[in-house]
C-alpha atoms as a PDB file:
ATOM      1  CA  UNK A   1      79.155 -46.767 -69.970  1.00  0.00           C
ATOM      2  CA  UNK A   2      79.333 -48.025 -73.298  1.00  0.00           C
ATOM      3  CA  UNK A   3      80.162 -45.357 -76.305  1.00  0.00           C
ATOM      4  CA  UNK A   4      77.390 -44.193 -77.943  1.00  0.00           C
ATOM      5  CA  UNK A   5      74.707 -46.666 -76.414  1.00  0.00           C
ATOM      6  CA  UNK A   6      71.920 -43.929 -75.720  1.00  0.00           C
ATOM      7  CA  UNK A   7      72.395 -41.334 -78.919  1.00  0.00           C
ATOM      8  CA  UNK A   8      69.374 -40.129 -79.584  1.00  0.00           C
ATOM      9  CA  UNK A   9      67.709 -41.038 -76.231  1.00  0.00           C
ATOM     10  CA  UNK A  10      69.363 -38.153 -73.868  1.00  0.00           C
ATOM     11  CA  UNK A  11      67.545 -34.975 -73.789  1.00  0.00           C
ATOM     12  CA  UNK A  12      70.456 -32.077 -74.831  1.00  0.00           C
ATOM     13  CA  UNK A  13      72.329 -30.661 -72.148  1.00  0.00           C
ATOM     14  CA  UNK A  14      71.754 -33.771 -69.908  1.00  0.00           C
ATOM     15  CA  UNK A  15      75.338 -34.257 -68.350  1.00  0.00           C
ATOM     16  CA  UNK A  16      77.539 -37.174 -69.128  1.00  0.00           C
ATOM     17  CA  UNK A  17      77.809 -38.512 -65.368  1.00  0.00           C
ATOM     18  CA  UNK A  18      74.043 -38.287 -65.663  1.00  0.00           C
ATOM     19  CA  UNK A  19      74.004 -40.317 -68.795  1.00  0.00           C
ATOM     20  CA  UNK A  20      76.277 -42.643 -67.015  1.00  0.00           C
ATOM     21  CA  UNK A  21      74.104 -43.387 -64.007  1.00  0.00           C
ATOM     22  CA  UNK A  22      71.448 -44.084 -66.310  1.00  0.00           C
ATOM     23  CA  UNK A  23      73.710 -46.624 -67.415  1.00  0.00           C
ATOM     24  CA  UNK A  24      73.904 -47.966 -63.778  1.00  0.00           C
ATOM     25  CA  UNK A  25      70.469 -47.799 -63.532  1.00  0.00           C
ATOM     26  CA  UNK A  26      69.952 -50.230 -66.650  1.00  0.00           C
ATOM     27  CA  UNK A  27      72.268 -52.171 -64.939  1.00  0.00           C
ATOM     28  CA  UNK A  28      70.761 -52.447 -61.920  1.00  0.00           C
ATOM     29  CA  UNK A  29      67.073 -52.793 -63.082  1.00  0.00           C
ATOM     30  CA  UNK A  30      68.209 -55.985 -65.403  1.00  0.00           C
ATOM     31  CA  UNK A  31      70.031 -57.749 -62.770  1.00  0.00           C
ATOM     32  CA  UNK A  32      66.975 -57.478 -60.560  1.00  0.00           C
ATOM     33  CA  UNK A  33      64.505 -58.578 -63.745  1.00  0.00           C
ATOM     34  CA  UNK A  34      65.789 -61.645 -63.586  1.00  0.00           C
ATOM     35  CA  UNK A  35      64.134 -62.553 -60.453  1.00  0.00           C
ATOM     36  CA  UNK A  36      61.070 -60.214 -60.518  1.00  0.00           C
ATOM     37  CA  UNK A  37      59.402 -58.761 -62.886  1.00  0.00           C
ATOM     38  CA  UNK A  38      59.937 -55.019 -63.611  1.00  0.00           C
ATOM     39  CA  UNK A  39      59.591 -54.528 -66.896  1.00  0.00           C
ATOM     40  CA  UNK A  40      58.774 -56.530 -69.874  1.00  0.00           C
ATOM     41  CA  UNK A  41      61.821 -55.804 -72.008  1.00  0.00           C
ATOM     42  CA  UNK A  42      64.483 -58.626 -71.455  1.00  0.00           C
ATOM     43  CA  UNK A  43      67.078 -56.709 -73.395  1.00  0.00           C
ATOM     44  CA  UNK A  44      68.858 -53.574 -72.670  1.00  0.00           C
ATOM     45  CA  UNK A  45      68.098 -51.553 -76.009  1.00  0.00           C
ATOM     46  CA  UNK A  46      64.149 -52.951 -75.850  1.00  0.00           C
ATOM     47  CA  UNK A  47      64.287 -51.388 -71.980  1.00  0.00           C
ATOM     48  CA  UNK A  48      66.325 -48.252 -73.292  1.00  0.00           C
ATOM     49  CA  UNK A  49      63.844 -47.769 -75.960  1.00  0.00           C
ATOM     50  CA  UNK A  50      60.234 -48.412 -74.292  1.00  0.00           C
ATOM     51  CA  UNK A  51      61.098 -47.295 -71.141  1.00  0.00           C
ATOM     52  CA  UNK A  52      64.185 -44.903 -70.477  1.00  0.00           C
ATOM     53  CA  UNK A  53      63.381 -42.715 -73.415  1.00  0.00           C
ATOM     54  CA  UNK A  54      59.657 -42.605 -72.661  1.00  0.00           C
ATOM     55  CA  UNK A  55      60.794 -41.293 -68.904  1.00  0.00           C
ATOM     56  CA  UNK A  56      63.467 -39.017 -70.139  1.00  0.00           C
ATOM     57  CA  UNK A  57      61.353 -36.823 -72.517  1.00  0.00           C
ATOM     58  CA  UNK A  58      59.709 -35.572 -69.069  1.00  0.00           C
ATOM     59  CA  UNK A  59      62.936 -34.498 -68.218  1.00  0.00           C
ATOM     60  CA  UNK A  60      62.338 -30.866 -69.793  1.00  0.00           C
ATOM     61  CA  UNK A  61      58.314 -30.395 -68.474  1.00  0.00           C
ATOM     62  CA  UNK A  62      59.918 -30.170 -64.585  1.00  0.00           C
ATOM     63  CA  UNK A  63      59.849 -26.672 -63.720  1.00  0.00           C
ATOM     64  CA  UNK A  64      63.417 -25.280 -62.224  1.00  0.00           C
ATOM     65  CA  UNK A  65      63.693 -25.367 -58.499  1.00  0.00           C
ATOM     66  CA  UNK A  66      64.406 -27.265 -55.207  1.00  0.00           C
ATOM     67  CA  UNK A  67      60.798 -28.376 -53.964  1.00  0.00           C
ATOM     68  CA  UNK A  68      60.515 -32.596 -54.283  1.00  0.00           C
ATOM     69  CA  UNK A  69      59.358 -34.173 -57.194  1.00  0.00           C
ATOM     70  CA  UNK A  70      56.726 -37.377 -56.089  1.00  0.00           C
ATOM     71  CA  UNK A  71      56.562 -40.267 -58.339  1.00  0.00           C
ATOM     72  CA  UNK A  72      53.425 -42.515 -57.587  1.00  0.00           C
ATOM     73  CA  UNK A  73      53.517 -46.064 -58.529  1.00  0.00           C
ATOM     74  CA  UNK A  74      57.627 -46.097 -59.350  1.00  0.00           C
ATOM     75  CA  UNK A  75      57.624 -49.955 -60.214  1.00  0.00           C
ATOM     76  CA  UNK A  76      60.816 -50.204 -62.243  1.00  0.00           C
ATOM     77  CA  UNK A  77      61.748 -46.676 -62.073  1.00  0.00           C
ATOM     78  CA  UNK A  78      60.024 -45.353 -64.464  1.00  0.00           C
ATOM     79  CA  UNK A  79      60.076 -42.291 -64.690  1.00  0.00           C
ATOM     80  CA  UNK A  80      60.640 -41.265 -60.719  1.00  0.00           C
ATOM     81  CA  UNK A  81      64.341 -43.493 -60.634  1.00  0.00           C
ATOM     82  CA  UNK A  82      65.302 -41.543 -64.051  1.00  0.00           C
ATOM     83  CA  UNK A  83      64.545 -38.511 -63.064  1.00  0.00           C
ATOM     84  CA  UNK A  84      65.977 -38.606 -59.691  1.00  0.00           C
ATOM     85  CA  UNK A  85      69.243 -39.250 -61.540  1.00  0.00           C
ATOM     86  CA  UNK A  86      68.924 -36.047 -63.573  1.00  0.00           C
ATOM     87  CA  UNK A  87      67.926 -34.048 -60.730  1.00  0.00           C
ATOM     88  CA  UNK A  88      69.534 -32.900 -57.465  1.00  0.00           C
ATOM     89  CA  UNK A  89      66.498 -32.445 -56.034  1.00  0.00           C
ATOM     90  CA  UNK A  90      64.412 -34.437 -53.630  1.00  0.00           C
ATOM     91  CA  UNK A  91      62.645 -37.402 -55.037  1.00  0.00           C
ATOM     92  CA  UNK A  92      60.147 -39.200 -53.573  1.00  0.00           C
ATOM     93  CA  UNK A  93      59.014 -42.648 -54.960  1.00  0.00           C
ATOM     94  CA  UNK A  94      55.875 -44.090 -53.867  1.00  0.00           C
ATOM     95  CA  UNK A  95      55.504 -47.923 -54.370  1.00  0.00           C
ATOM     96  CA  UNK A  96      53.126 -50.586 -52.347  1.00  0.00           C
ATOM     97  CA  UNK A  97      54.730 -53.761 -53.979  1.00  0.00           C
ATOM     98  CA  UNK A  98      57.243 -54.491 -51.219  1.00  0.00           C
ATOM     99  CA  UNK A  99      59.442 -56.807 -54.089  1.00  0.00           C
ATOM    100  CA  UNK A 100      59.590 -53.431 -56.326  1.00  0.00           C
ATOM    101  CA  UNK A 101      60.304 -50.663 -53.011  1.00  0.00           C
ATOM    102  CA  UNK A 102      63.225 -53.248 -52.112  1.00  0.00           C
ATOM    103  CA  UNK A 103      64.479 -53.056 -55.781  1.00  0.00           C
ATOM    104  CA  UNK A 104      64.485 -49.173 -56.034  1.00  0.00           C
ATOM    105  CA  UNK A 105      66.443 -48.462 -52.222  1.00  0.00           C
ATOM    106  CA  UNK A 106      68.937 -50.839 -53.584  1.00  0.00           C
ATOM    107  CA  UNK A 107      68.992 -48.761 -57.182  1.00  0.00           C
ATOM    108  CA  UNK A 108      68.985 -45.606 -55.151  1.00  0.00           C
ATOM    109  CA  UNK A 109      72.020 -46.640 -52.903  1.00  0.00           C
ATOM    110  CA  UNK A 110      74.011 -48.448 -55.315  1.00  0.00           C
ATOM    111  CA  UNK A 111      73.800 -44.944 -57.439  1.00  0.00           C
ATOM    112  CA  UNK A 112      74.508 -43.123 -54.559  1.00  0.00           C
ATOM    113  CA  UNK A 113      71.315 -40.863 -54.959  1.00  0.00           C
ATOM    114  CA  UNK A 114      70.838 -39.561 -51.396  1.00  0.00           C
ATOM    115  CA  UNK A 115      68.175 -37.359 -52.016  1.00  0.00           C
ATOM    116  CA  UNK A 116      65.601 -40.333 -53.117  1.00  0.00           C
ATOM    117  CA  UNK A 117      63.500 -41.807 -50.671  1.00  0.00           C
ATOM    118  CA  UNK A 118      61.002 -44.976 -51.068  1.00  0.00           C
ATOM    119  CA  UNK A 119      57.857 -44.911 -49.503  1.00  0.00           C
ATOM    120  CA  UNK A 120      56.340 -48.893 -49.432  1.00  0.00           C
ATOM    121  CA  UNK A 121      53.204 -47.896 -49.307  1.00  0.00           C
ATOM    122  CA  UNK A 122      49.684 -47.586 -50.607  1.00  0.00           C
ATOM    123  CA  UNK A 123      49.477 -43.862 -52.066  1.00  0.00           C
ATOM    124  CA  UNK A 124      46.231 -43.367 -49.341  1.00  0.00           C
ATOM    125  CA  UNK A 125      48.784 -43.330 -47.134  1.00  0.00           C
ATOM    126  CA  UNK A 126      51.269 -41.093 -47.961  1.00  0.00           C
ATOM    127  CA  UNK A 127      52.051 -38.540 -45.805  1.00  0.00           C
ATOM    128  CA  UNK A 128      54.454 -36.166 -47.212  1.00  0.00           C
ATOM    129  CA  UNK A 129      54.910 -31.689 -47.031  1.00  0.00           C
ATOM    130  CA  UNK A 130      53.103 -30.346 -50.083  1.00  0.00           C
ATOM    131  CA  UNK A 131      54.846 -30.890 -53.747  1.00  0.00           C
ATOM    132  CA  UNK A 132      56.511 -29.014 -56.187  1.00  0.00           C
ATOM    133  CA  UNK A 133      56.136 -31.747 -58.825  1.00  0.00           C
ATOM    134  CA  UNK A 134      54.036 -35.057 -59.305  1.00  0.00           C
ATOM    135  CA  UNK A 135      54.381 -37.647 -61.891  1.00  0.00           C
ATOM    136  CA  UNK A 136      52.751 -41.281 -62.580  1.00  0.00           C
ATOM    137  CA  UNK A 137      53.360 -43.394 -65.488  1.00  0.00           C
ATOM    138  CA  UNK A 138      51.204 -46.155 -66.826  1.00  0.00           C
ATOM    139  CA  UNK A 139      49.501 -46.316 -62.960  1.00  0.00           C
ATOM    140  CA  UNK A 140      45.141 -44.750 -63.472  1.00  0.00           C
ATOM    141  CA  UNK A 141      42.993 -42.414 -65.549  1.00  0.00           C
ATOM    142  CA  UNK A 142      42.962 -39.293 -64.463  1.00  0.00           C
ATOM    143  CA  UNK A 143      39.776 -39.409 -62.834  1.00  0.00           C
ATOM    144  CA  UNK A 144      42.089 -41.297 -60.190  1.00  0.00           C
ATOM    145  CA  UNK A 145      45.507 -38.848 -60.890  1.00  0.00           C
ATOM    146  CA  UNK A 146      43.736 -35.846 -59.971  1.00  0.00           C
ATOM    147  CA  UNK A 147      42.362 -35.899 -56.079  1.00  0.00           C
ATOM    148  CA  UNK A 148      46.271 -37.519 -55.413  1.00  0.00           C
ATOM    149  CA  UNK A 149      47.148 -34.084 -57.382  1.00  0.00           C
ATOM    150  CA  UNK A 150      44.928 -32.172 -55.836  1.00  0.00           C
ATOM    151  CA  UNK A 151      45.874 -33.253 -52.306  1.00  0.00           C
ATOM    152  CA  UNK A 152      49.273 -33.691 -52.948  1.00  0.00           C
ATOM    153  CA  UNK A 153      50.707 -30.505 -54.553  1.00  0.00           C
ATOM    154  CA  UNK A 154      51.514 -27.152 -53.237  1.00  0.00           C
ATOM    155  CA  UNK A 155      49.678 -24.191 -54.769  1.00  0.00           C
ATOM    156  CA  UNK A 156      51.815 -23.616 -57.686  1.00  0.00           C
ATOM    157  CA  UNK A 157      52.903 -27.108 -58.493  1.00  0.00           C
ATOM    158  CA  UNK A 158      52.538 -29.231 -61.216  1.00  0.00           C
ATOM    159  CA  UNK A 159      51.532 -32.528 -62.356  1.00  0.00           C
ATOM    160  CA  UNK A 160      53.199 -34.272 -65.153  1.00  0.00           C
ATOM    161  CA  UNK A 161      51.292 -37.021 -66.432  1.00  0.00           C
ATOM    162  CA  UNK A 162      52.520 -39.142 -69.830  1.00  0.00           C
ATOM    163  CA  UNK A 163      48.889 -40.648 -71.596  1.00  0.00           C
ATOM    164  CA  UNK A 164      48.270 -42.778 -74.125  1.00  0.00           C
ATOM    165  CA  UNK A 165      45.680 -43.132 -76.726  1.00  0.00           C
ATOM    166  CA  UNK A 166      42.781 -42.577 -74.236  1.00  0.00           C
ATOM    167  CA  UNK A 167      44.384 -39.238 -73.223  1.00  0.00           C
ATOM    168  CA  UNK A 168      41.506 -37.260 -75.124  1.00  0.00           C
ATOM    169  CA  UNK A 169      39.489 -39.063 -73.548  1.00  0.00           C
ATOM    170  CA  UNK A 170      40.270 -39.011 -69.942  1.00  0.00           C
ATOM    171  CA  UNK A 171      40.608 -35.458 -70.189  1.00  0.00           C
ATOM    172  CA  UNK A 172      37.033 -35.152 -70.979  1.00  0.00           C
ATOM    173  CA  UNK A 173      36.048 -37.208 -68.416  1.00  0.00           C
ATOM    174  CA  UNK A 174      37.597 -35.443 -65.850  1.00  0.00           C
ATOM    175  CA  UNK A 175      36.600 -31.875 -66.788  1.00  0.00           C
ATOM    176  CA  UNK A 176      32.877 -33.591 -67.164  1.00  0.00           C
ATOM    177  CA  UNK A 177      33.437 -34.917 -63.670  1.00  0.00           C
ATOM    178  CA  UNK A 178      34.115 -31.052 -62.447  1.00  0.00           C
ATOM    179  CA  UNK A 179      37.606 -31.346 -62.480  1.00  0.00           C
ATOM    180  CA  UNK A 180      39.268 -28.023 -63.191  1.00  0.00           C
ATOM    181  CA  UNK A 181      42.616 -27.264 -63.997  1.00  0.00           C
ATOM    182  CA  UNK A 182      45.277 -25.144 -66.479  1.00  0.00           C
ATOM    183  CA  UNK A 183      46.343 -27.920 -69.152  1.00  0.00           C
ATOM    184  CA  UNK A 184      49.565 -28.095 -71.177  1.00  0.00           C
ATOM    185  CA  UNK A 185      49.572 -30.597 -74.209  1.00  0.00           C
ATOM    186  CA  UNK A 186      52.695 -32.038 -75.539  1.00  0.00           C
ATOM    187  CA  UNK A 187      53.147 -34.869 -78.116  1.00  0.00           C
ATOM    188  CA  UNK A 188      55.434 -37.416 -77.134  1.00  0.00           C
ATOM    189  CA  UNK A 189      58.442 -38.062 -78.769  1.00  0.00           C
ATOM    190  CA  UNK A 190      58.358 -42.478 -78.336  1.00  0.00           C
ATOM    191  CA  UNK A 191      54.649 -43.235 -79.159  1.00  0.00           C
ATOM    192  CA  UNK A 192      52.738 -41.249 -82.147  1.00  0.00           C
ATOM    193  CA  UNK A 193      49.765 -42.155 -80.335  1.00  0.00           C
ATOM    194  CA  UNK A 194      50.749 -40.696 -76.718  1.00  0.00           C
ATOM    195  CA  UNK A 195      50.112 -37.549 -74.963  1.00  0.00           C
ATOM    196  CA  UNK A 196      52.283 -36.198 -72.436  1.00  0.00           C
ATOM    197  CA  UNK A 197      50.053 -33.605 -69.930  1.00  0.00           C
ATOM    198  CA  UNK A 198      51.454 -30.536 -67.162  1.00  0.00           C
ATOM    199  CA  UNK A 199      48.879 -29.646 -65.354  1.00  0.00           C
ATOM    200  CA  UNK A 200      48.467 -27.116 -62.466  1.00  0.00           C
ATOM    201  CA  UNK A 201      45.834 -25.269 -60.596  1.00  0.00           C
ATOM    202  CA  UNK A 202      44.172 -28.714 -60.137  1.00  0.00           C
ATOM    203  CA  UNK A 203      40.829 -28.848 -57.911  1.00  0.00           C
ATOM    204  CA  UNK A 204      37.694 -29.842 -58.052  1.00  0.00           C
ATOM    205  CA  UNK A 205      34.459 -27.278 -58.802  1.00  0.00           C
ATOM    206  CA  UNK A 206      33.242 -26.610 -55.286  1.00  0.00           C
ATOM    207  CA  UNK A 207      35.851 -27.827 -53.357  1.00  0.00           C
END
């Protein structure tokens, strides 16, 4: 790991052999870059910047506990892979692009995280034991988030959902839609103009 190469971009209280298979991560993900494409930073601090930090400030949002964590639409890692390497609890990452599920079991054994698991799948597919926590980054509105969450979660869990500047928006589109649900708002730390939500008690008036 080199000295000093994520100040700033580590949560407090995040270990140092956490920061340091974050480091393997990077690693990993830039190797495989070069023959697909996983994210659209070439170089390690544009990656660490846009996309490690932006995944690490949900870090803090996961409530305590041992119930899995789903990640829908993992891609690059982002944030499922990251998190996973924080957390010693299950992880499930959920990704239909074959290329991109083959990139994340390697990531997952080279960093020896045993307690990930890919799904190559379509999310309609998924078959999994109620969550404890659900995240997607950058992957639908949340008129398409919320009957995953919905389905997906167990009574008290949570979703964790990072938004952009349409966040406003998309929340009033699915509370016009009849979408009901307790709503945390948190201002995230990488993009002025983004929205970070936690969200539980998710259904659907009439459901």
């Amino acid at each position: 790991m080199k000295q000093g190469s994520g100040a700033g971009l580590t949560p407090p209280g995040v270990s140092r052999e956490t920061e340091e298979r974050l480091e393997w991560f990077l690693d990993v993900l830039l190797r495989w870059n070069a023959r697909i494409n996983l994210v659209s930073g070439r170089d390690l601090e544009g990656v660490r910047e846009r996309h490690l930090a932006d995944s690490l400030q949900l870090l803090p949002l996961v409530p305590p506990g041992e119930g899995a964590l789903v990640d829908l639409g993992s891609g690059g890692g982002f944030p499922g892979m990251v998190l996973a390497a924080a957390l010693m609890r299950p992880v499930h990452l959920v990704e239909a692009d074959r290329r991109k599920a083959a990139f994340l079991q390697a990531a997952a054994a080279e960093l020896a995280l045993s307690h990930v698991t890919v799904h190559p799948v379509r999310i309609e597919s998924l078959r999994l034991p109620p969550a404890a926590v659900l995240t997607a980054r950058a992957l639908a509105p949340l008129a398409v988030l919320l009957p995953w969450a919905a389905a997906m979660l167990s009574p008290q869990g949570v979703a964790i959902f990072p938004k952009g500047r349409s966040a406003a928006d998309e929340l009033a589109a699915a509370k016009a839609a009849g979408w009901t649900m307790s709503v945390e708002q948190f201002k995230s730390k990488t993009d002025p103009n983004a929205t970070l939500f936690r969200m539980s008690g998710i259904r659907l008036a009439g459901a």
